[in-house]
Protein backbone atom coordinates (compact mmCIF):
# COMPACT_ATOMS: atom_id res chain seq x y z
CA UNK A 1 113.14 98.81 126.22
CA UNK A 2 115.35 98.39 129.10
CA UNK A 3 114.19 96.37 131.79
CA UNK A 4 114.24 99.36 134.20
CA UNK A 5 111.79 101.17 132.04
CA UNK A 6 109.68 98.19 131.62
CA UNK A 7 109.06 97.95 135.28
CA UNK A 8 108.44 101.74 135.85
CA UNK A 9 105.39 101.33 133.05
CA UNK A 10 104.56 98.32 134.34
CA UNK A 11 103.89 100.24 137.93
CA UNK A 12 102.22 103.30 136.21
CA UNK A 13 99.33 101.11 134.38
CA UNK A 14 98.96 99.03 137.83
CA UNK A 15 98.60 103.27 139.30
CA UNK A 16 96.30 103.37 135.93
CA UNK A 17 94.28 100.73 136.58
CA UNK A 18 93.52 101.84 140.92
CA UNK A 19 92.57 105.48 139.60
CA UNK A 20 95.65 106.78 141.48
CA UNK A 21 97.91 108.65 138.52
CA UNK A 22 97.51 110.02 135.60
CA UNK A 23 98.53 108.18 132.38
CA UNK A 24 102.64 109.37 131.96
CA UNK A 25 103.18 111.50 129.04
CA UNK A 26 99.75 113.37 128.59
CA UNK A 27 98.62 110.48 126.81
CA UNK A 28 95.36 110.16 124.97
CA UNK A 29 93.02 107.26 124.03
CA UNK A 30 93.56 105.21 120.77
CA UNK A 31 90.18 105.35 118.99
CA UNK A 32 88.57 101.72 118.70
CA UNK A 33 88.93 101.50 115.34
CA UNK A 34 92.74 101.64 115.86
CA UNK A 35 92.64 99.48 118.78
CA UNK A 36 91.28 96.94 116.81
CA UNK A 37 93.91 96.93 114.62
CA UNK A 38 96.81 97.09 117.35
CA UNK A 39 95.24 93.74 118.80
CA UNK A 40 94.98 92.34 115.44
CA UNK A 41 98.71 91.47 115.91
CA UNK A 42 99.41 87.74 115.65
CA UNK A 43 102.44 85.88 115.27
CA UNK A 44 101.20 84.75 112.39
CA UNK A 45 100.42 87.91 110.81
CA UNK A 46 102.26 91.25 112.07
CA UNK A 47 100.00 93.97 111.21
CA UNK A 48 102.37 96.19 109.66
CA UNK A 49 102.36 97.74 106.38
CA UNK A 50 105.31 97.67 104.67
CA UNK A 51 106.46 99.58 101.36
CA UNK A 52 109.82 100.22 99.32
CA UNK A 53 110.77 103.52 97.50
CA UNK A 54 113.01 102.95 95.33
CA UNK A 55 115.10 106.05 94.83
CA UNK A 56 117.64 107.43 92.10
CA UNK A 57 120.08 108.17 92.30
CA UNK A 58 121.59 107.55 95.79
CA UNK A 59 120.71 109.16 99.00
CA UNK A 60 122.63 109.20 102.52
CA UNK A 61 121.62 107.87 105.51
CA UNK A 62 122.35 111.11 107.14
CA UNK A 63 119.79 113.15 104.63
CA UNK A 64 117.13 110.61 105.55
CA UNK A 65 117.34 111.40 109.14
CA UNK A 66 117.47 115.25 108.83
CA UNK A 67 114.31 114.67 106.37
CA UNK A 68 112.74 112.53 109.11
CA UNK A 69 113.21 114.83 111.47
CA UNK A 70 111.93 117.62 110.00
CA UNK A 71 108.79 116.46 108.34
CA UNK A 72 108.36 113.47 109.75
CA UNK A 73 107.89 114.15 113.55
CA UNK A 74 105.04 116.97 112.60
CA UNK A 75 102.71 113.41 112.65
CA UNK A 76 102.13 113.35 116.15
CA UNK A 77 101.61 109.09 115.70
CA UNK A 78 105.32 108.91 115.05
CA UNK A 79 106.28 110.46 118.08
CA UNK A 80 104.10 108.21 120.21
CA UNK A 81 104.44 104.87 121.98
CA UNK A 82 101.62 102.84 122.58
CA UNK A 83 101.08 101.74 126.07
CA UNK A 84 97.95 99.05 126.85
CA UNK A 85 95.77 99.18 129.97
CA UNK A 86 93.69 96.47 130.22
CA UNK A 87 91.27 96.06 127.26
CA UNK A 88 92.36 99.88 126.06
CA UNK A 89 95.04 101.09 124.90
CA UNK A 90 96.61 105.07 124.80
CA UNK A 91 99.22 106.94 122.96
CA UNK A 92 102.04 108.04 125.22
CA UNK A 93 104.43 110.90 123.95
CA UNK A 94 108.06 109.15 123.68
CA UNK A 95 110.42 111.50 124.57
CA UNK A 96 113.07 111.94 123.00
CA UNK A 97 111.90 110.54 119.80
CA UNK A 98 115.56 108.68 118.66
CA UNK A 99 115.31 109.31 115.22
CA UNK A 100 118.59 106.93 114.79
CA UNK A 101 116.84 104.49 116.20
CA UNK A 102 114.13 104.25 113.74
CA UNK A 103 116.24 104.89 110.72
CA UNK A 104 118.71 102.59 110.01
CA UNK A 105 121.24 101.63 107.12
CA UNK A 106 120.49 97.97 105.99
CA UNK A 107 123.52 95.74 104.15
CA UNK A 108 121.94 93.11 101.79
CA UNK A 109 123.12 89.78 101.88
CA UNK A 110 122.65 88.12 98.46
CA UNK A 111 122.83 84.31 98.92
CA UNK A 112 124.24 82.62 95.50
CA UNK A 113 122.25 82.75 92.64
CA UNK A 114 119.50 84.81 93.55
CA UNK A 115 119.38 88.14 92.47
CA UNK A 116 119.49 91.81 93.76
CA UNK A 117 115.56 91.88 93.60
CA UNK A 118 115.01 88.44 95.27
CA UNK A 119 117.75 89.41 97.57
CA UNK A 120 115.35 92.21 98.38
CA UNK A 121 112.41 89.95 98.56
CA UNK A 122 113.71 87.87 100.83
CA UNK A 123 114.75 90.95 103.44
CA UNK A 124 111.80 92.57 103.32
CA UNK A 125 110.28 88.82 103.75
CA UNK A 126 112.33 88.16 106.75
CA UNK A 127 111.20 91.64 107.85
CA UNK A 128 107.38 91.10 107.78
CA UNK A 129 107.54 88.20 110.44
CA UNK A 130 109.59 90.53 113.00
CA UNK A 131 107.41 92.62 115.38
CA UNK A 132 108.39 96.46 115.46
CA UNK A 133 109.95 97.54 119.19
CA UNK A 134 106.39 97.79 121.03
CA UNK A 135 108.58 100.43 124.13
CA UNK A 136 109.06 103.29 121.22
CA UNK A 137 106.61 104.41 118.10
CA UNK A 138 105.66 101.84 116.14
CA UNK A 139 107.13 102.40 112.44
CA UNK A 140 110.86 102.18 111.32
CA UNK A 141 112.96 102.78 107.79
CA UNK A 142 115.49 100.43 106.83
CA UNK A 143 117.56 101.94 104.23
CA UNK A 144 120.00 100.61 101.39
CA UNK A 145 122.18 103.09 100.46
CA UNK A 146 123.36 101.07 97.38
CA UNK A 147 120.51 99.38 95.19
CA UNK A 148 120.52 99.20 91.45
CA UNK A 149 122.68 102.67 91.05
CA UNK A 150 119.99 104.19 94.01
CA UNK A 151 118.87 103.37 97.10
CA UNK A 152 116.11 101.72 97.94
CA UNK A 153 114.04 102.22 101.48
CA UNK A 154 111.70 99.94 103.73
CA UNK A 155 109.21 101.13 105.28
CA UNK A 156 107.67 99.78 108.30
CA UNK A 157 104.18 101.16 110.03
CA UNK A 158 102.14 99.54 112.21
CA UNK A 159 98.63 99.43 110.82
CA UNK A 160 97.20 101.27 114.29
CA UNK A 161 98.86 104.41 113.16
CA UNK A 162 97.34 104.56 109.61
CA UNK A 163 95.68 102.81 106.78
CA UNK A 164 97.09 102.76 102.83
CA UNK A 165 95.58 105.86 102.00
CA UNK A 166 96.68 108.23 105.35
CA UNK A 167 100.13 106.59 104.24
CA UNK A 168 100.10 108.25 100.85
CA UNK A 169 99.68 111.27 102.41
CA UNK A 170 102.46 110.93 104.83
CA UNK A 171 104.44 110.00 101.72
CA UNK A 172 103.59 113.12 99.97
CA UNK A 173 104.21 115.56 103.28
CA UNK A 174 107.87 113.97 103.60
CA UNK A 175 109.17 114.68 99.80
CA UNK A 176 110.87 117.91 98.73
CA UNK A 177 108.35 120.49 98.02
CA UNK A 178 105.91 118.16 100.39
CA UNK A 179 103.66 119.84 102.82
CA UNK A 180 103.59 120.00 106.01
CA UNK A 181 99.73 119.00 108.29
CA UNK A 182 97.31 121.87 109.08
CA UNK A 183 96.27 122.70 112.07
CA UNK A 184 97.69 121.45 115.35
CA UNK A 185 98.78 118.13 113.93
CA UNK A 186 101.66 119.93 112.73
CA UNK A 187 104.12 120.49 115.78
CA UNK A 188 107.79 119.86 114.54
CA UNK A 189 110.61 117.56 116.80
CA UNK A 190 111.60 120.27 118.66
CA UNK A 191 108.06 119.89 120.98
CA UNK A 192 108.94 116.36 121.57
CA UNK A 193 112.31 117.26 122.77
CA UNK A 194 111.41 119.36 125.99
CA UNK A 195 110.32 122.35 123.54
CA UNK A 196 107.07 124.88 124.69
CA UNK A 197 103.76 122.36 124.23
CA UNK A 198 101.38 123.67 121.23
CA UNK A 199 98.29 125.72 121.98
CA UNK A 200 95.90 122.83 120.99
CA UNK A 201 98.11 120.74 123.30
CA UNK A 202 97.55 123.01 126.41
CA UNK A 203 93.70 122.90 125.66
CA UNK A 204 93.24 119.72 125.44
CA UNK A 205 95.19 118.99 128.92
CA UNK A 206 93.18 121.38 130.63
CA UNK A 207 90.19 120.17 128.98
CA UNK A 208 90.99 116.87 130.72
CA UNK A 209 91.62 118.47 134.15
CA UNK A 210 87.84 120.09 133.78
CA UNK A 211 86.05 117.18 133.22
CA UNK A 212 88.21 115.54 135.95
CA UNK A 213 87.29 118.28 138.71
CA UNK A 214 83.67 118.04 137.37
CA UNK A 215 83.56 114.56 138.33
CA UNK A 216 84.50 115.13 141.67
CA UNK A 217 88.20 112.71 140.88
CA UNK A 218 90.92 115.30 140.76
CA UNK A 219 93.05 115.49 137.76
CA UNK A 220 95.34 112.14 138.87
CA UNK A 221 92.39 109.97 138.62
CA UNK A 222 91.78 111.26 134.84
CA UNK A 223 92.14 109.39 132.19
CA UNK A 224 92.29 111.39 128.98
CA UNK A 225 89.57 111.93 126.42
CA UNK A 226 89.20 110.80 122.69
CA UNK A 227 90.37 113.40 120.65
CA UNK A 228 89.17 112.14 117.91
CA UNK A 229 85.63 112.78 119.20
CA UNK A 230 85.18 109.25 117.56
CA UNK A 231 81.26 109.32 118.11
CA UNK A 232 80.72 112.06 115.65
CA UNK A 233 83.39 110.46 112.69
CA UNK A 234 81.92 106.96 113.10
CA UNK A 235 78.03 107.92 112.89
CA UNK A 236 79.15 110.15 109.87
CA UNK A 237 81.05 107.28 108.20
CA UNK A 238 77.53 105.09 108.70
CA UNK A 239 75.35 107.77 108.40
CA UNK A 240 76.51 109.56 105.69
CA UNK A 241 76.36 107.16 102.78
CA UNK A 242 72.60 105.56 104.28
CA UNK A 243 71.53 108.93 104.10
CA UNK A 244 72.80 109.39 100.48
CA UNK A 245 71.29 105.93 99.55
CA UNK A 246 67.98 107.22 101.58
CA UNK A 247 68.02 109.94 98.86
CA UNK A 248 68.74 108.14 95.85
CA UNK A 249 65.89 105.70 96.58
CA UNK A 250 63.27 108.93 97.30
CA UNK A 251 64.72 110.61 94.04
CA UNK A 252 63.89 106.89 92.26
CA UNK A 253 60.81 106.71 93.70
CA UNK A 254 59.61 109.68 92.18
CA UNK A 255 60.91 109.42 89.10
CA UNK A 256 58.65 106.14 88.80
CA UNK A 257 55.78 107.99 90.35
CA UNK A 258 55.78 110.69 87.42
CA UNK A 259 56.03 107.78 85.07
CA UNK A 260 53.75 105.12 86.21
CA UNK A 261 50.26 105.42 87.62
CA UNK A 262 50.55 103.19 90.55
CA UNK A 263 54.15 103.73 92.18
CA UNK A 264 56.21 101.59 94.83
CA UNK A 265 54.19 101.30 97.81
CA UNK A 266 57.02 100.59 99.63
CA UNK A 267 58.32 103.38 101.75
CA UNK A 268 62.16 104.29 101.85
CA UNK A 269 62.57 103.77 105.41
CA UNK A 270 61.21 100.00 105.00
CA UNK A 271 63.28 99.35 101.85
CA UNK A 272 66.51 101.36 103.93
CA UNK A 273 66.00 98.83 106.88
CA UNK A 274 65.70 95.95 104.05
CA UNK A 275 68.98 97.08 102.64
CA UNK A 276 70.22 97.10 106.00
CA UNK A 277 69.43 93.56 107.18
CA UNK A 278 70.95 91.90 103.50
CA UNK A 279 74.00 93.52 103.66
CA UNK A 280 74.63 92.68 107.63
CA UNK A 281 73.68 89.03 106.66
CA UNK A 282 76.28 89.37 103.06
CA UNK A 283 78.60 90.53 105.88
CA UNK A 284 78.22 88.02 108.94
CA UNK A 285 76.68 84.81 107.50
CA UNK A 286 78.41 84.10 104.28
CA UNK A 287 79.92 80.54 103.91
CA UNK A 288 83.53 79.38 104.19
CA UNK A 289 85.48 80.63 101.63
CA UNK A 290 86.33 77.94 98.90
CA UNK A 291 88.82 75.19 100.16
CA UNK A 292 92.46 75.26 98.00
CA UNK A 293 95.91 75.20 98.72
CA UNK A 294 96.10 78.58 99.63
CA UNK A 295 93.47 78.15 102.51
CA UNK A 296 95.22 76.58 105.75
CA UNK A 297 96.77 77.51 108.96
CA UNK A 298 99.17 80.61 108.70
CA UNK A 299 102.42 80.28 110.01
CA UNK A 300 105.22 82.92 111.00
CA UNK A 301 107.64 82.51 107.73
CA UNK A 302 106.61 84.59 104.64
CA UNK A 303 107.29 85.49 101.18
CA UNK A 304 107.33 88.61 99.03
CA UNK A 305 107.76 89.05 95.43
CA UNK A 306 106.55 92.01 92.80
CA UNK A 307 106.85 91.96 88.88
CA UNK A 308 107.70 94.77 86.11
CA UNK A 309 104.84 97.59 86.52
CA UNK A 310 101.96 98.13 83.68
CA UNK A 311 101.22 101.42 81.96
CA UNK A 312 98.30 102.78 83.44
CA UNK A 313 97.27 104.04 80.01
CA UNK A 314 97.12 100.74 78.63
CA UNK A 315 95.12 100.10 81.62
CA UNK A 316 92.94 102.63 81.08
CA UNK A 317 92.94 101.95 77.47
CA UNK A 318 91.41 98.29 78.05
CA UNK A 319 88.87 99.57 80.55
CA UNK A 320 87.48 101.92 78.41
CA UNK A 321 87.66 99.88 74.83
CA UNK A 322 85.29 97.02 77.26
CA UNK A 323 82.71 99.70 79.22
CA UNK A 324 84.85 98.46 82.58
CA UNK A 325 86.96 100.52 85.23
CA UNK A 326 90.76 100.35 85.82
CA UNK A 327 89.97 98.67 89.09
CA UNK A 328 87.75 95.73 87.70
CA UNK A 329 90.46 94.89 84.57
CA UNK A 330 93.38 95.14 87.45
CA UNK A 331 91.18 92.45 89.90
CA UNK A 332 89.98 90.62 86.46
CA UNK A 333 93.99 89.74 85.83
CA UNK A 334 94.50 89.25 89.59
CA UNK A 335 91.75 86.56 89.50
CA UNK A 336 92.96 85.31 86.68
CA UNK A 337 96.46 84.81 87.70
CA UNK A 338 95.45 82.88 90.75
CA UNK A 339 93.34 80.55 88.98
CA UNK A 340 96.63 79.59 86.69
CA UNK A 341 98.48 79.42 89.75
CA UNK A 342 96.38 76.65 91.45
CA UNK A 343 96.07 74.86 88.01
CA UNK A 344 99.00 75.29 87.11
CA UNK A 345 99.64 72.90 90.90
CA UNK A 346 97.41 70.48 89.84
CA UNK A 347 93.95 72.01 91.30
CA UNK A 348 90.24 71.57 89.80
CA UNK A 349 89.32 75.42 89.96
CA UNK A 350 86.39 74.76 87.75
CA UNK A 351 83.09 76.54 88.79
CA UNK A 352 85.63 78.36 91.97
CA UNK A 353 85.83 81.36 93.29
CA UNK A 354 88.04 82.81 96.49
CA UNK A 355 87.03 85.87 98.47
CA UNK A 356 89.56 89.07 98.94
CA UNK A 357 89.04 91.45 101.96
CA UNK A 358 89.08 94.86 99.82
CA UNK A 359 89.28 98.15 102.02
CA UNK A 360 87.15 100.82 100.95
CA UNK A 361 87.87 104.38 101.87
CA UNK A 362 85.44 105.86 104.22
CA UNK A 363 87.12 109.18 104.68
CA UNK A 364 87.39 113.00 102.66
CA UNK A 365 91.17 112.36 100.85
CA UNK A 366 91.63 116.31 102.51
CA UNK A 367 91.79 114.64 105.84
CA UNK A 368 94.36 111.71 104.94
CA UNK A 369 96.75 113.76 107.31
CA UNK A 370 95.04 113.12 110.32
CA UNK A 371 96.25 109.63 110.25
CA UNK A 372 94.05 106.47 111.99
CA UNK A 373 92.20 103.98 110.36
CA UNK A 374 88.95 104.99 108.60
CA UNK A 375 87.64 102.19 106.11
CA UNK A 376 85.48 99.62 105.42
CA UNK A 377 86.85 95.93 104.98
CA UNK A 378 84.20 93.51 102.50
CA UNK A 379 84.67 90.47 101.12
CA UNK A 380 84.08 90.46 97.03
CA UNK A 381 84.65 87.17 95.46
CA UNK A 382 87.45 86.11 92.65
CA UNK A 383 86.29 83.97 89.84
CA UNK A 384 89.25 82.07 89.82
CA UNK A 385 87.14 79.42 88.27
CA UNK A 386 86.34 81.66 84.81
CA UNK A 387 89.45 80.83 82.28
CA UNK A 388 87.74 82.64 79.67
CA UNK A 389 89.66 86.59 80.23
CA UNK A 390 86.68 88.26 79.36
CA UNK A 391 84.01 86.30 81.00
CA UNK A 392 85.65 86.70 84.29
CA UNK A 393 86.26 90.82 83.73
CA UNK A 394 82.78 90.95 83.62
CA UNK A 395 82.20 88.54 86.37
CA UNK A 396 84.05 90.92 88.70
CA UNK A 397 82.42 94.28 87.09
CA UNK A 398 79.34 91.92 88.34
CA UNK A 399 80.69 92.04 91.81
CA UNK A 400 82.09 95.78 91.90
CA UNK A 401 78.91 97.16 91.02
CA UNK A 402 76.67 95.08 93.46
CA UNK A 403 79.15 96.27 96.53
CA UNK A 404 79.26 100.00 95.38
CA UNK A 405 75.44 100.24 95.51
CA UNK A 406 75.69 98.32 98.96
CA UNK A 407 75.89 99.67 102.44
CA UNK A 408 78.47 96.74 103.29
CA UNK A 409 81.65 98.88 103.56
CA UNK A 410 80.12 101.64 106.52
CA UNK A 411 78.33 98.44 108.14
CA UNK A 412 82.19 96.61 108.37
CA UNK A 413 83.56 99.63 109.66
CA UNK A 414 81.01 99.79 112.37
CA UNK A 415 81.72 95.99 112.81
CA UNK A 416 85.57 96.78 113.23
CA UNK A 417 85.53 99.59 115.42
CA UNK A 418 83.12 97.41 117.89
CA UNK A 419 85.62 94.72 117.91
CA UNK A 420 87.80 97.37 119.08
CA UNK A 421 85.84 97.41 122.42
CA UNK A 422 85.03 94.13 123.42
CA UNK A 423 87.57 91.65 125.14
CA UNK A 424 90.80 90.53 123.33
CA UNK A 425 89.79 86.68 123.18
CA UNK A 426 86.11 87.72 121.57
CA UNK A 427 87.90 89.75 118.75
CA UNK A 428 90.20 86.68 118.13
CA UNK A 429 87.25 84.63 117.71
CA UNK A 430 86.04 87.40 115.54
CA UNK A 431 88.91 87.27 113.30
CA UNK A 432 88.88 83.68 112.82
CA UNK A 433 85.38 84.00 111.39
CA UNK A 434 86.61 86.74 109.34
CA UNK A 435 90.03 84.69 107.65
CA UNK A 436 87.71 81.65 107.03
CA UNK A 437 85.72 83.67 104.63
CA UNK A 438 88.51 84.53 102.55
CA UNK A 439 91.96 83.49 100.85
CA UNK A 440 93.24 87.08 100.58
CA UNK A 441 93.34 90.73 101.46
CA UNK A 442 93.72 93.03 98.82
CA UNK A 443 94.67 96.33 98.52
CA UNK A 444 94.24 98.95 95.79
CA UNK A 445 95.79 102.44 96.45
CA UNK A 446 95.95 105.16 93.52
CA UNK A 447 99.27 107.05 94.22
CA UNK A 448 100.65 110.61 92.89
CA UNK A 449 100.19 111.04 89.07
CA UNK A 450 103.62 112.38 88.36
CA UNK A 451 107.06 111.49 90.04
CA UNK A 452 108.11 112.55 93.47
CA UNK A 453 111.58 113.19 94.85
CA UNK A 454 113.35 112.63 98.02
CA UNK A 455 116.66 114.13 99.56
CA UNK A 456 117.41 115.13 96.12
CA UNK A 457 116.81 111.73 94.37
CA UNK A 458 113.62 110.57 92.15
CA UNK A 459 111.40 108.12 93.87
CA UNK A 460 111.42 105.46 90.45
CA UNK A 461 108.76 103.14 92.11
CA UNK A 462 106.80 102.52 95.14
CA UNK A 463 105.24 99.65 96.23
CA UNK A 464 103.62 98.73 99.80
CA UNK A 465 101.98 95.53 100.95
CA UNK A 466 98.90 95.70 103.66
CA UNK A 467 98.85 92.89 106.33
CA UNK A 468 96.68 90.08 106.09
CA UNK A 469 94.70 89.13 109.09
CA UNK A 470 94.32 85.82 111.01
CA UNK A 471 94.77 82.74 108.58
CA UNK A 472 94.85 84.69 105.56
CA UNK A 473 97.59 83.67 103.12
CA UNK A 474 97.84 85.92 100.68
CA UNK A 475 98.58 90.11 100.49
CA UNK A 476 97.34 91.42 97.57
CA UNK A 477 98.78 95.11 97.02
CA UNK A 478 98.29 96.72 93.27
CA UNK A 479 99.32 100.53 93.57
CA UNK A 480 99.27 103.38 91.18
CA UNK A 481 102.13 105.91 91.07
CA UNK A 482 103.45 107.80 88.32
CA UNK A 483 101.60 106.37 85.34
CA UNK A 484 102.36 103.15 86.44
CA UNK A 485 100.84 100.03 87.80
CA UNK A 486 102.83 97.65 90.37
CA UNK A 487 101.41 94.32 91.50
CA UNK A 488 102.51 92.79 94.27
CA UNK A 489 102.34 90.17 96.88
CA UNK A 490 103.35 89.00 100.58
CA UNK A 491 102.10 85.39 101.61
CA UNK A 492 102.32 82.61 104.08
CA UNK A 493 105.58 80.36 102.79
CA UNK A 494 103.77 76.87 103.84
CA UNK A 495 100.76 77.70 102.24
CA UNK A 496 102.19 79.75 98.89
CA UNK A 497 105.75 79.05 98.66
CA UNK A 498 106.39 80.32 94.94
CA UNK A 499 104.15 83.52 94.80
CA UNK A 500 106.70 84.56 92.00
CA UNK A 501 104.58 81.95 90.20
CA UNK A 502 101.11 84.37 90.74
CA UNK A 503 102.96 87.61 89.88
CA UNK A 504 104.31 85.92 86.71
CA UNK A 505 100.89 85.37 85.40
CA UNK A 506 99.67 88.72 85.75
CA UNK A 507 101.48 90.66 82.75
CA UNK A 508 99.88 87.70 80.50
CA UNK A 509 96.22 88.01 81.73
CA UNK A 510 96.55 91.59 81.34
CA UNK A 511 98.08 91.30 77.59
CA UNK A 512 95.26 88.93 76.48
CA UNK A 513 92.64 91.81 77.46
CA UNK A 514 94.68 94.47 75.55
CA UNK A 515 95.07 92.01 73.04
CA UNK A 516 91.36 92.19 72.62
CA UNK A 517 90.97 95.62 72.81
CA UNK A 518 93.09 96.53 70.23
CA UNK A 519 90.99 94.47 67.78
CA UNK A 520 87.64 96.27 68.38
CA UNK A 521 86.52 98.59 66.33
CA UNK A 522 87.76 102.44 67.58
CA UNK A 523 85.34 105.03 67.30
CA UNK A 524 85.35 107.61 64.57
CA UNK A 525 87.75 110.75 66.09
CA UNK A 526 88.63 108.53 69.12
């Protein structure tokens, strides 16, 4: 941002602030779920997610662009800057969007004896410490033209715009044959470029102006209203599944009533608000997470590496042979590859176990497109301790099953979206609470069944890594796409140098559990 521009916003937010002027740019409020994440931002830890496509064969910088600028723009959240005011912050149209700007060719610089995917790794490392450009929209694409007989793209998107999941579906919108938003979230680049304003546009500015005369202020003392209407999505994210436990426990109740002549005196309302208070305390007064080498103070440097995928079949295959899910024989071999990892440096893990933050979709998948942050973040503990493959798949179906019947994930996502509102220095003291309580943050995104293309080319793989938050040192990111699994991970470089060494465990831990599968006993016409 030039340093003319930076004093003319600086000026407007002062106007902001005395009630004098209208926010520039129509802007409109960031919900406080998203604010929470755009003041997450550390030096430590940029909260930004970043993924790679990897694409064959090659496509042009040029055909990027034009595909950008079709599809891409219809997101309103890529067309907006975010501008702070005080403890809130609001999204500003940016005008014009440079799409040049945010897609750029990248040149990889290979240092000697390191190959093309460390060379990579170590980009996309170097990357993750940067901050994006806070003056424009807050995502960028770095792309290498020539990768491995392809190309192979960055992305970069500041976790304020979206979570994993919203992400997908931005992914899926921007490939040939994607589609495009409903509704009025879909208004192409030419709006942003001094084009006629859309219909739902128009309302919602004169909306503003209403409730502005109403108040007796006059439309330059107005600041703009949620759009979102986040009161109504946020008691439906907690209400919703409390009702549908409510239920559950009613339907239990009377099955035990028909069954047993003196039923459960206790009413559902009084076992609800039980349920309640446990899983706040789970939530807020667990201990320190377990003290290894991978617990410490985060610094800025980092370190990214990824191994060959899995086939999800085999996957699937293990799951069902031992009465599991995909997900707990996929966290099973992630625990279990951390546990060699710290032995392998010497450390007692016996009888240990480390926590991962695991988001947990709160949302309908039909409204991905609407972008915005709209999970639950809970801690579920790793028993990196368990050496024994099959003891610890079971320890973590343990765990799985416990938090699914729990009312943890809406209660965190209340918990976030208050942090959202309170003072900057309360929600750092917040979030160094929250990274003392665990080692990692993990993320587990199922991805399109069957391959997509882009510009012409087939997207091979995908992978994407989440940020971690405060001290955390490790980024946990295990993604499904195309009958594939990828494993992944991004970590602090003081605390996990070599996390090569993690990601080169996890094909093994997962082979020993096929292994095992394949001796049991099929079932007759299986």
């Amino acid at each position: 941002m030039s340093t003319a521009k930076t004093v003319k916003v600086a000026k407007t937010m002062k106007a902001v602030k005395r009630g004098k002027v209208a926010l520039p740019g129509g802007a409109e409020a960031m919900s406080k779920l998203d604010t929470a994440w755009l003041r997450l931002d550390t030096e430590a830890n940029r909260m930004v997610i970043h993924g790679i496509l990897f694409l064959k064969p090659t496509v042009s910088l040029e055909a990027v662009r034009e595909r950008v600028a079709e599809r891409l723009m219809r997101f309103p959240r890529f067309r907006q800057r975010v501008v702070e005011s005080g403890d809130a912050a609001y999204w500003v149209e940016d005008q014009p969007v440079d799409v040049a700007h945010h897609v750029v060719s990248e040149t990889l610089a290979r240092r000697k004896g390191r190959s093309l995917d460390g060379a990579l790794q170590d980009r996309l490392a170097e990357l993750a410490a940067e901050p994006l450009d806070p003056g424009r929209p807050l995502w960028q694409l770095h792309l290498i033209e020539h990768y491995d007989g392809g190309s192979a793209l960055i992305a970069r998107v500041h976790h304020c715009i979206a979570d994993g999941i919203a992400l997908i579906a931005v992914m899926l919108s921007i490939t040939d044959g994607g589609l495009a938003p409903p509704g009025a979230e879909a208004e192409p680049l030419a709006a942003s470029k001094g084009g006629k304003r859309s219909k739902a546009a128009k309302l919602d500015q004169a909306a503003t102006a209403a409730k502005a005369a109403k108040a007796g202020k006059g439309v330059t003392a107005a600041l703009p209203v949620d759009p979102d209407a986040e009161p109504e999505w946020l008691a439906d994210a907690m209400i919703k599944p409390i009702n549908a436990w409510t239920v559950s426990e009613i339907r239990q109740m009377a099955s035990a009533g028909a069954q047993s002549p003196r039923p459960d005196p206790v009413e559902p309302a009084e076992r609800l608000r039980r349920r309640l208070l446990e899983d706040a305390a789970a939530l807020t007064d667990a201990p320190d997470d377990a003290k290894t080498r991978l617990k410490g103070k985060a610094g800025r440097a980092k370190r990214v590496a990824w191994g060959a995928p899995l086939p999800l079949d085999a996957v699937k295959a293990v799951g069902k042979s031992l009465n599991v899910s995909v997900n707990d024989v996929l966290l099973g071999c992630v625990a279990g590859a951390i546990g060699q990892y710290l032995r392998e440096h010497g450390d007692d893990t016996s009888g240990q176990e480390i926590r991962a933050l695991v988001p947990v979709n709160l949302r309908p998948l039909e409204t991905a497109w609407q972008l915005g942050n709209r999970f639950g973040m809970v801690p579920l503990p790793l028993p990196i301790g368990i050496s024994n493959p099959v003891k610890r798949l079971y320890a973590v179906h343990a765990q799985t099953q416990a938090l699914k019947k729990s009312l943890r994930p809406a209660l965190s996502l209340g918990l976030m979206a208050t942090s959202g509102t309170v003072e900057k220095a309360a929600q750092r003291g917040m979030l160094k609470t929250l990274s003392r309580k665990a080692t990692a943050l993990m993320t587990n995104v199922p991805g399109p069944t069957l391959p997509l293309r882009l510009c012409g080319a087939t997207v091979d793989r995908v992978m994407f890594w989440a940020p971690q938050a405060g001290d955390m040192s490790l980024g946990v990111s295990i993604l499904t796409y195309a009958g594939q699994v990828q494993f992944g991970l991004i970590a602090d470089a003081g605390l996990c140098p070599d996390p090569e060494r993690i990601v080169a465990h996890f094909e093994p831990e997962f082979q020993q559990l096929l292994v095992l599968a394949l001796m049991l006993p099929w079932e007759a016409g299986a």
